[in-house]
C-alpha atoms as a PDB file:
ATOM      1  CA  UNK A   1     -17.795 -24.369  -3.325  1.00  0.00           C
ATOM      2  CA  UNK A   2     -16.714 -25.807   0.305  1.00  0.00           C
ATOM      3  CA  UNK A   3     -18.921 -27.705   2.357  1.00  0.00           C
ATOM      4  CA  UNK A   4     -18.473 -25.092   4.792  1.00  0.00           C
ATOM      5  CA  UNK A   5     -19.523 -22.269   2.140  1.00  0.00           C
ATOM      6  CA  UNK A   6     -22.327 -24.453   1.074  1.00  0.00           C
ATOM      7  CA  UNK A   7     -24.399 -24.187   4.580  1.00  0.00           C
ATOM      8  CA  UNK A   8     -24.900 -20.288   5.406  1.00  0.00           C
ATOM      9  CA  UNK A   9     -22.806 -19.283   8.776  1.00  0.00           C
ATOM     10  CA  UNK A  10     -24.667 -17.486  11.535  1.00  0.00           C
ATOM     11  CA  UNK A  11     -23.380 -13.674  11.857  1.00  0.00           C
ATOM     12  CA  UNK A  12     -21.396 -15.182  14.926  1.00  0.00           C
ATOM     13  CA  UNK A  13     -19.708 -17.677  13.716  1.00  0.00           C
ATOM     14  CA  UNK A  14     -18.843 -15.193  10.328  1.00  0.00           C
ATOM     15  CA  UNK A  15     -17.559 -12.582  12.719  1.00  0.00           C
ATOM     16  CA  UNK A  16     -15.721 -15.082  14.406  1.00  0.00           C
ATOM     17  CA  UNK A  17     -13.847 -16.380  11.744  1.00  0.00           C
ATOM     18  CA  UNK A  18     -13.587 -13.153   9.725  1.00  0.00           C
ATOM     19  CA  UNK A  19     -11.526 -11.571  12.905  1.00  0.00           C
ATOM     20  CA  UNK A  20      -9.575 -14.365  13.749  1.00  0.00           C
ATOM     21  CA  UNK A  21      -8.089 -14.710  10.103  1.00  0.00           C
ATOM     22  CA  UNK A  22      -8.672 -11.450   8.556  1.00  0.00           C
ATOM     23  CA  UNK A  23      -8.066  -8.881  11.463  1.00  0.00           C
ATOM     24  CA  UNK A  24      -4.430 -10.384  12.164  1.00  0.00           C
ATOM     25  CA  UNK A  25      -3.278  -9.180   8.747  1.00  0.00           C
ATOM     26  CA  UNK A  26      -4.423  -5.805   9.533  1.00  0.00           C
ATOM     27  CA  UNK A  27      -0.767  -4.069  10.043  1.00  0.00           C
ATOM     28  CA  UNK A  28       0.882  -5.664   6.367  1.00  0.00           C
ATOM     29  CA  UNK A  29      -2.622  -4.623   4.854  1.00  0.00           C
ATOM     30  CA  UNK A  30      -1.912  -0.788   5.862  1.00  0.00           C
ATOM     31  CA  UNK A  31       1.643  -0.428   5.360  1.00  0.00           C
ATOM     32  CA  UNK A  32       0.934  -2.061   1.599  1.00  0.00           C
ATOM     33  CA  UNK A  33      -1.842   0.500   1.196  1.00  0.00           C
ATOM     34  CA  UNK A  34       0.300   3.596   2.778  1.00  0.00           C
ATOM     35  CA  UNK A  35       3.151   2.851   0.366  1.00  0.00           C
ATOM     36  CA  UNK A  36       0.374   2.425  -3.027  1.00  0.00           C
ATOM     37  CA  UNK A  37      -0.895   5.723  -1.892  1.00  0.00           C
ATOM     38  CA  UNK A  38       1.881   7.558   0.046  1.00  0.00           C
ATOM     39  CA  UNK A  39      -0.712   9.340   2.354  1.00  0.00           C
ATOM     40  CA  UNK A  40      -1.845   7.990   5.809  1.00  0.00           C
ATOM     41  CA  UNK A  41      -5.393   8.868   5.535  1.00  0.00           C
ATOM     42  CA  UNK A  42      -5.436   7.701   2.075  1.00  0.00           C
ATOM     43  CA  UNK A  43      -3.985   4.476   3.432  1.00  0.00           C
ATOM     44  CA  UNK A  44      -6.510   4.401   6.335  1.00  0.00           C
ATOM     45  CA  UNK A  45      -9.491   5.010   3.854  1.00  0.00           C
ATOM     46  CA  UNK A  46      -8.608   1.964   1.544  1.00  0.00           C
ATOM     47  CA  UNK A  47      -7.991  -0.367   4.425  1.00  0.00           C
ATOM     48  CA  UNK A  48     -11.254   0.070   5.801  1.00  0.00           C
ATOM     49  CA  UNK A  49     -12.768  -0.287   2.343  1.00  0.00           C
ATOM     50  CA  UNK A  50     -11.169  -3.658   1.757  1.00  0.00           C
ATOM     51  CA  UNK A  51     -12.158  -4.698   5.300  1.00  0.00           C
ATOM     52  CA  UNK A  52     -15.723  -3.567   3.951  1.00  0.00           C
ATOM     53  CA  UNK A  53     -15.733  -5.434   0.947  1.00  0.00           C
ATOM     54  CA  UNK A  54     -13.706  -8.671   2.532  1.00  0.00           C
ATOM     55  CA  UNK A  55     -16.399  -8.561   5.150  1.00  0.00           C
ATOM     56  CA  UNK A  56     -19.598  -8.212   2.481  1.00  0.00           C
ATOM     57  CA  UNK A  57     -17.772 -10.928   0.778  1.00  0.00           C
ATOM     58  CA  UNK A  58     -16.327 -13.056   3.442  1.00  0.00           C
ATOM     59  CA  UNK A  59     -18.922 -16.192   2.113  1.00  0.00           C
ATOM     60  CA  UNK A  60     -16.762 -16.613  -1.205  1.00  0.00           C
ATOM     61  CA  UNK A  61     -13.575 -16.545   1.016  1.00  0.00           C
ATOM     62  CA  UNK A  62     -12.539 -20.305   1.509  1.00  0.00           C
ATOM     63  CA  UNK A  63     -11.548 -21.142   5.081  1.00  0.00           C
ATOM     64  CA  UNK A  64      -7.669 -22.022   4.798  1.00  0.00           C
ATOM     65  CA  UNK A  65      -6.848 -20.627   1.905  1.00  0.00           C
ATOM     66  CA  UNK A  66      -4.118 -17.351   1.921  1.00  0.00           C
ATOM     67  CA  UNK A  67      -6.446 -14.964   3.869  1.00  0.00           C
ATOM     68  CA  UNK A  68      -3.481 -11.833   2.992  1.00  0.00           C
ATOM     69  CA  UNK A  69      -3.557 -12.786  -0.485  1.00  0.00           C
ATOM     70  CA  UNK A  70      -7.091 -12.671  -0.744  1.00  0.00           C
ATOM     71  CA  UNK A  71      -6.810  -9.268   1.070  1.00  0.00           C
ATOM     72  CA  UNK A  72      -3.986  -7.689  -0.362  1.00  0.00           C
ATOM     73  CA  UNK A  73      -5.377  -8.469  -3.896  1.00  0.00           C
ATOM     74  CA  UNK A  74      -9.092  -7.134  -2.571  1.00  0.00           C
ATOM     75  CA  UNK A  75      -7.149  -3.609  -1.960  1.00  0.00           C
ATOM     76  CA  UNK A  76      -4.680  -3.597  -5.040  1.00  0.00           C
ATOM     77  CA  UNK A  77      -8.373  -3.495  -6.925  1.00  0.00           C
ATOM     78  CA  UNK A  78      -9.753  -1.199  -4.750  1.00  0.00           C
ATOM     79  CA  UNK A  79      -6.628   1.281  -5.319  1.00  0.00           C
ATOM     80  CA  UNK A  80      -6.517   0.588  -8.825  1.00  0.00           C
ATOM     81  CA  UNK A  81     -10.328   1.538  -9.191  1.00  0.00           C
ATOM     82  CA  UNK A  82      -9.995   4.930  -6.954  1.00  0.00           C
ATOM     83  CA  UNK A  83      -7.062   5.859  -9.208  1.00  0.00           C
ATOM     84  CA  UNK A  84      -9.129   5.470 -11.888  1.00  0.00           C
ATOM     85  CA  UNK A  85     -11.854   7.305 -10.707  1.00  0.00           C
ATOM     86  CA  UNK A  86      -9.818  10.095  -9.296  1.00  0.00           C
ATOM     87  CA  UNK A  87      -7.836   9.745 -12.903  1.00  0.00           C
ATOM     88  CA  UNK A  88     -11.064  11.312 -14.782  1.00  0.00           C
ATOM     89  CA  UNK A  89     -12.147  14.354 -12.499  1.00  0.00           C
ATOM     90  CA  UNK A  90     -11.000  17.292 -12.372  1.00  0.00           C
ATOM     91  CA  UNK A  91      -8.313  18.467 -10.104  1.00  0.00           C
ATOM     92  CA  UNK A  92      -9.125  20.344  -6.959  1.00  0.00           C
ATOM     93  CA  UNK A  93      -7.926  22.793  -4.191  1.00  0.00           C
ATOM     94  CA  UNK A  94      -7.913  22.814  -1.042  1.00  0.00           C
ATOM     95  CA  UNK A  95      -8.324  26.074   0.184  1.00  0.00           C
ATOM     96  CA  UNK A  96      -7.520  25.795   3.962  1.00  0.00           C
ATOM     97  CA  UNK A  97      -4.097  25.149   2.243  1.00  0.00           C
ATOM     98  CA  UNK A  98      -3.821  27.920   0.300  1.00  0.00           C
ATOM     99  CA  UNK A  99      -4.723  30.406   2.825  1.00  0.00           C
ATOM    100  CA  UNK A 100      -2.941  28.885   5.054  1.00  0.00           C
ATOM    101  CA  UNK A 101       0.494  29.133   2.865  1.00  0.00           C
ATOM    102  CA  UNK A 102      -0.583  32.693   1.668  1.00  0.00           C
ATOM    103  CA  UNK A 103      -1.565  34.079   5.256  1.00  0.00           C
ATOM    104  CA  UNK A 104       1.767  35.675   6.692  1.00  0.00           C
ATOM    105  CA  UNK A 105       0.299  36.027  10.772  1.00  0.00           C
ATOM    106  CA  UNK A 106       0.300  31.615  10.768  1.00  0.00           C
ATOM    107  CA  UNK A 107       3.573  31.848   8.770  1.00  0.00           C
ATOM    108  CA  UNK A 108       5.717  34.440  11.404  1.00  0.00           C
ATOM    109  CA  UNK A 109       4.062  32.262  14.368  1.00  0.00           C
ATOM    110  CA  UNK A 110       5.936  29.707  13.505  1.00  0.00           C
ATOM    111  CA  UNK A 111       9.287  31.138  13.204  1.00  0.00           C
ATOM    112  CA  UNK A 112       8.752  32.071   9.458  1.00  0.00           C
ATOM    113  CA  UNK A 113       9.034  28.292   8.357  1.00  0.00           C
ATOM    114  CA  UNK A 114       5.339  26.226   7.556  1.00  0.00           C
ATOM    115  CA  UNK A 115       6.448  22.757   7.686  1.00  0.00           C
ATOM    116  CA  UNK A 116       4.056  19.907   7.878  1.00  0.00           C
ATOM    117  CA  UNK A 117       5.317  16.483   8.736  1.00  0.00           C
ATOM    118  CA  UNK A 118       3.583  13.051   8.462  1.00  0.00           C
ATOM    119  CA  UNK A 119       4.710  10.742  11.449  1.00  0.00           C
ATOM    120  CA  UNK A 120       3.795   7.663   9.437  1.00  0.00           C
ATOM    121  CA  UNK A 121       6.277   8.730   6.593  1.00  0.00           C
ATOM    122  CA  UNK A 122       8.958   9.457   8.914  1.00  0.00           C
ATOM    123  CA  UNK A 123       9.318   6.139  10.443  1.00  0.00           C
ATOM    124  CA  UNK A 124       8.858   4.198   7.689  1.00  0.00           C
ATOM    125  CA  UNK A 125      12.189   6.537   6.375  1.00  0.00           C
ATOM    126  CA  UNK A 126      13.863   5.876   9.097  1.00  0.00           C
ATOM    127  CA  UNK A 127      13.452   2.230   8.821  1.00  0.00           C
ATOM    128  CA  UNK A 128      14.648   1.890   5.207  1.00  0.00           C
ATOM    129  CA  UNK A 129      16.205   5.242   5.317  1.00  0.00           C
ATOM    130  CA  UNK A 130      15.331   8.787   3.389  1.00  0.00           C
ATOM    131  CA  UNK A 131      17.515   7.687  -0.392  1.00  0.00           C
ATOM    132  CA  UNK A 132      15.758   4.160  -0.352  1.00  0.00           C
ATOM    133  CA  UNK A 133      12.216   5.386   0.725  1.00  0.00           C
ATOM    134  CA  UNK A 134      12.482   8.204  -1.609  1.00  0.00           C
ATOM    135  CA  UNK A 135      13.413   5.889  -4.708  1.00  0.00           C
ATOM    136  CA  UNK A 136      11.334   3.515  -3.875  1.00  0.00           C
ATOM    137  CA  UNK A 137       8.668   6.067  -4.328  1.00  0.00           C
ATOM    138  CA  UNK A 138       9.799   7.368  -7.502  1.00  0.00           C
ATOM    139  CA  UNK A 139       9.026   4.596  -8.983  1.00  0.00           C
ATOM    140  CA  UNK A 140       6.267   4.036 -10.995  1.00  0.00           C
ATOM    141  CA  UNK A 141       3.632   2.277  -9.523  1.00  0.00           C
ATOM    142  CA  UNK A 142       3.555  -1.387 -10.998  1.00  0.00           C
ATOM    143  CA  UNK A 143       7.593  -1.497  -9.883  1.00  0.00           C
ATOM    144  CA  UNK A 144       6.553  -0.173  -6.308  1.00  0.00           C
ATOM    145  CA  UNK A 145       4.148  -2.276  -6.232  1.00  0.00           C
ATOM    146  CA  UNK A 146       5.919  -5.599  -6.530  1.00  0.00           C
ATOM    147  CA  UNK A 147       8.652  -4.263  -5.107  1.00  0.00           C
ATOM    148  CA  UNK A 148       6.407  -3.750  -1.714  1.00  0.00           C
ATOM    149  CA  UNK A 149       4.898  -7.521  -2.078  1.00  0.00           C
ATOM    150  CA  UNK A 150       8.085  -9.371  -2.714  1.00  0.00           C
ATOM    151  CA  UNK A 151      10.801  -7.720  -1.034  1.00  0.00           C
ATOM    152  CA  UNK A 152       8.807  -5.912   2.590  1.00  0.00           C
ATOM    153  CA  UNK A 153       5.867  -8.388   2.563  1.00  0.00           C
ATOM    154  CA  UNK A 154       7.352 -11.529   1.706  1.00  0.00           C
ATOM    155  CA  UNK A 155       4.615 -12.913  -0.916  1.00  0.00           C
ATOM    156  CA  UNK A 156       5.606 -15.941  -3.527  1.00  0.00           C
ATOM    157  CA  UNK A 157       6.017 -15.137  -6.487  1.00  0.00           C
ATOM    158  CA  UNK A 158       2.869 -17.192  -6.925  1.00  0.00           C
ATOM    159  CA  UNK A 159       1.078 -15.378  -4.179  1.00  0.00           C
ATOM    160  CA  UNK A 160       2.191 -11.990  -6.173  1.00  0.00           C
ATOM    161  CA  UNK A 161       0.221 -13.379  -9.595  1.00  0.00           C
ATOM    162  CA  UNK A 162      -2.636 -14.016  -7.632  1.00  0.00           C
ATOM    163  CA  UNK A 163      -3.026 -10.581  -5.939  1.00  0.00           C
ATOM    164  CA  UNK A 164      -1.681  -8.603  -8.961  1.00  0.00           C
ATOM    165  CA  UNK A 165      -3.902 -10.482 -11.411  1.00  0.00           C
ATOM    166  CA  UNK A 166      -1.002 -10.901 -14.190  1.00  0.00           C
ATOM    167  CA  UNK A 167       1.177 -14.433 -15.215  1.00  0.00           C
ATOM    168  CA  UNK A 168       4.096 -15.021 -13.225  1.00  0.00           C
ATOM    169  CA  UNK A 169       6.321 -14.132 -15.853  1.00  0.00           C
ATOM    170  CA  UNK A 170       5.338 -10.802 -15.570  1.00  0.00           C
ATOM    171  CA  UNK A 171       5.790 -10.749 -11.903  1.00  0.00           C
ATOM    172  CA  UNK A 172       8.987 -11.833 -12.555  1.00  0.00           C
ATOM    173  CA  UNK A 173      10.013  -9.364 -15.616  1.00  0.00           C
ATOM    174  CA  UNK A 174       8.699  -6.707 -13.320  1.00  0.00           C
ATOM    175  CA  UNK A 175      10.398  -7.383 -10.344  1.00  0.00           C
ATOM    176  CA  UNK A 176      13.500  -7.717 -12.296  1.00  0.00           C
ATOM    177  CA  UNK A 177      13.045  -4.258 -13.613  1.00  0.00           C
ATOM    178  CA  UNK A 178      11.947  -2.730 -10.587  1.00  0.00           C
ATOM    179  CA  UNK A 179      14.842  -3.809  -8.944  1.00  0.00           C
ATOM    180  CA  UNK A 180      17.896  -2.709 -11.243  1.00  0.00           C
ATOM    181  CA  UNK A 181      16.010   0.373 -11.381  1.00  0.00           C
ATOM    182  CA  UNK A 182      15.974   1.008  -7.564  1.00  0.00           C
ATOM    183  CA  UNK A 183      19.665  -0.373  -8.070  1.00  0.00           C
ATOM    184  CA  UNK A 184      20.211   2.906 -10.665  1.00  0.00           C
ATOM    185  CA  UNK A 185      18.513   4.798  -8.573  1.00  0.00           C
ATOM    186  CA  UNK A 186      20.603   4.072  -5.375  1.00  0.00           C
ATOM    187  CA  UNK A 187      24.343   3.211  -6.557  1.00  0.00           C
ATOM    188  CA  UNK A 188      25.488   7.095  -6.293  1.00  0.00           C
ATOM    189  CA  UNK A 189      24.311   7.113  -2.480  1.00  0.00           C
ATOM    190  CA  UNK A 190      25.643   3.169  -2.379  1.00  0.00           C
ATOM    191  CA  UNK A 191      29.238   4.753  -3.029  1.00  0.00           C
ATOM    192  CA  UNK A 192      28.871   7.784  -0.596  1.00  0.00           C
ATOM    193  CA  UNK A 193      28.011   5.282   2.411  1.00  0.00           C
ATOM    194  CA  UNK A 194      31.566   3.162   1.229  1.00  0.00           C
ATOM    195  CA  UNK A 195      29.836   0.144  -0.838  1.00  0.00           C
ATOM    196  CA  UNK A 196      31.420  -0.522  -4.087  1.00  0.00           C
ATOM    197  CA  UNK A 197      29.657  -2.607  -6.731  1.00  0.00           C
END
């Protein structure tokens, strides 16, 4: 334990420090969390939670360590213990949904066509494009999720262990994997846009 850790801070100085190191990582956090759970209010739910738990925790934190690590590995457990959880109840229905789909006056208002569209998942298509967003999220979720932390976040390989709680020989097997997968995945649409491998 730090000398700083060892004397308590004043709720102050903790909210001081806790934005000025924490809160600047806020826009990586999200974007990893959209892309673990593909939904932006999903994404917006775990965020807060590992803001929540950073903050109830922010004593253990060690003042110049890898604040994003610490975070990103802080919601990687979260999302892996909501999957869980979500894994072992029962499915349900939304029944807004249902009517909605089912009820043929909101259908014809709208030219006959119910579309919904998700802003967030747009752009971040258009940014990386609809074939590489699309395989990227086909893959299963350990690939994705290295993937995500090596290739659009920019973490060490080290960094990657730390938040993904595995040896960095898995990190590296996995990422190795992930990648020729993605590379399966894309080399038909690689060929249409005139690359050649």
């Amino acid at each position: 334990m730090s000398e700083q850790q060892g004397k308590q801070l004043s709720k102050e100085e903790k909210d001081a420090r806790f934005e000025a190191e924490l809160l600047p990582v806020l826009d990586p956090l999200y974007n990893f969390a959209y892309r673990l759970t593909l939904d932006e209010d999903d994404a917006n739910d775990l965020v807060q939670e590992t803001y929540l738990k950073a903050y109830r925790f922010f004593d253990y934190f060690e003042q110049g360590t890898n604040a994003k690590a610490w975070l990103f590995r802080i919601l990687k457990n979260s999302f892996i213990n909501e999957f869980r959880k979500k894994s072992k109840q029962p499915a349900k229905v939304d029944y807004s949904e249902v009517e909605g789909y089912y009820n043929t006056d909101d259908v014809e208002g709208e030219g006959g066509v119910a579309t919904t569209t998700d802003m967030r998942t747009e752009s971040v298509q258009d940014l990386i494009g609809d074939e590489v967003a699309s395989a990227l999220n086909a893959l299963p979720i350990d690939f994705r999720t290295v993937i995500i932390l090596c290739d659009l976040e920019g973490f060490t390989y080290e960094e990657m262990a730390k938040i993904l709680d595995i040896p960095i020989g898995t990190v590296r097997s996995r990422l190795h994997r992930a990648r020729n997968s993605l590379k399966e995945k894309l080399e038909k649409y690689a060929k249409s846009m005139g690359y050649n491998s």
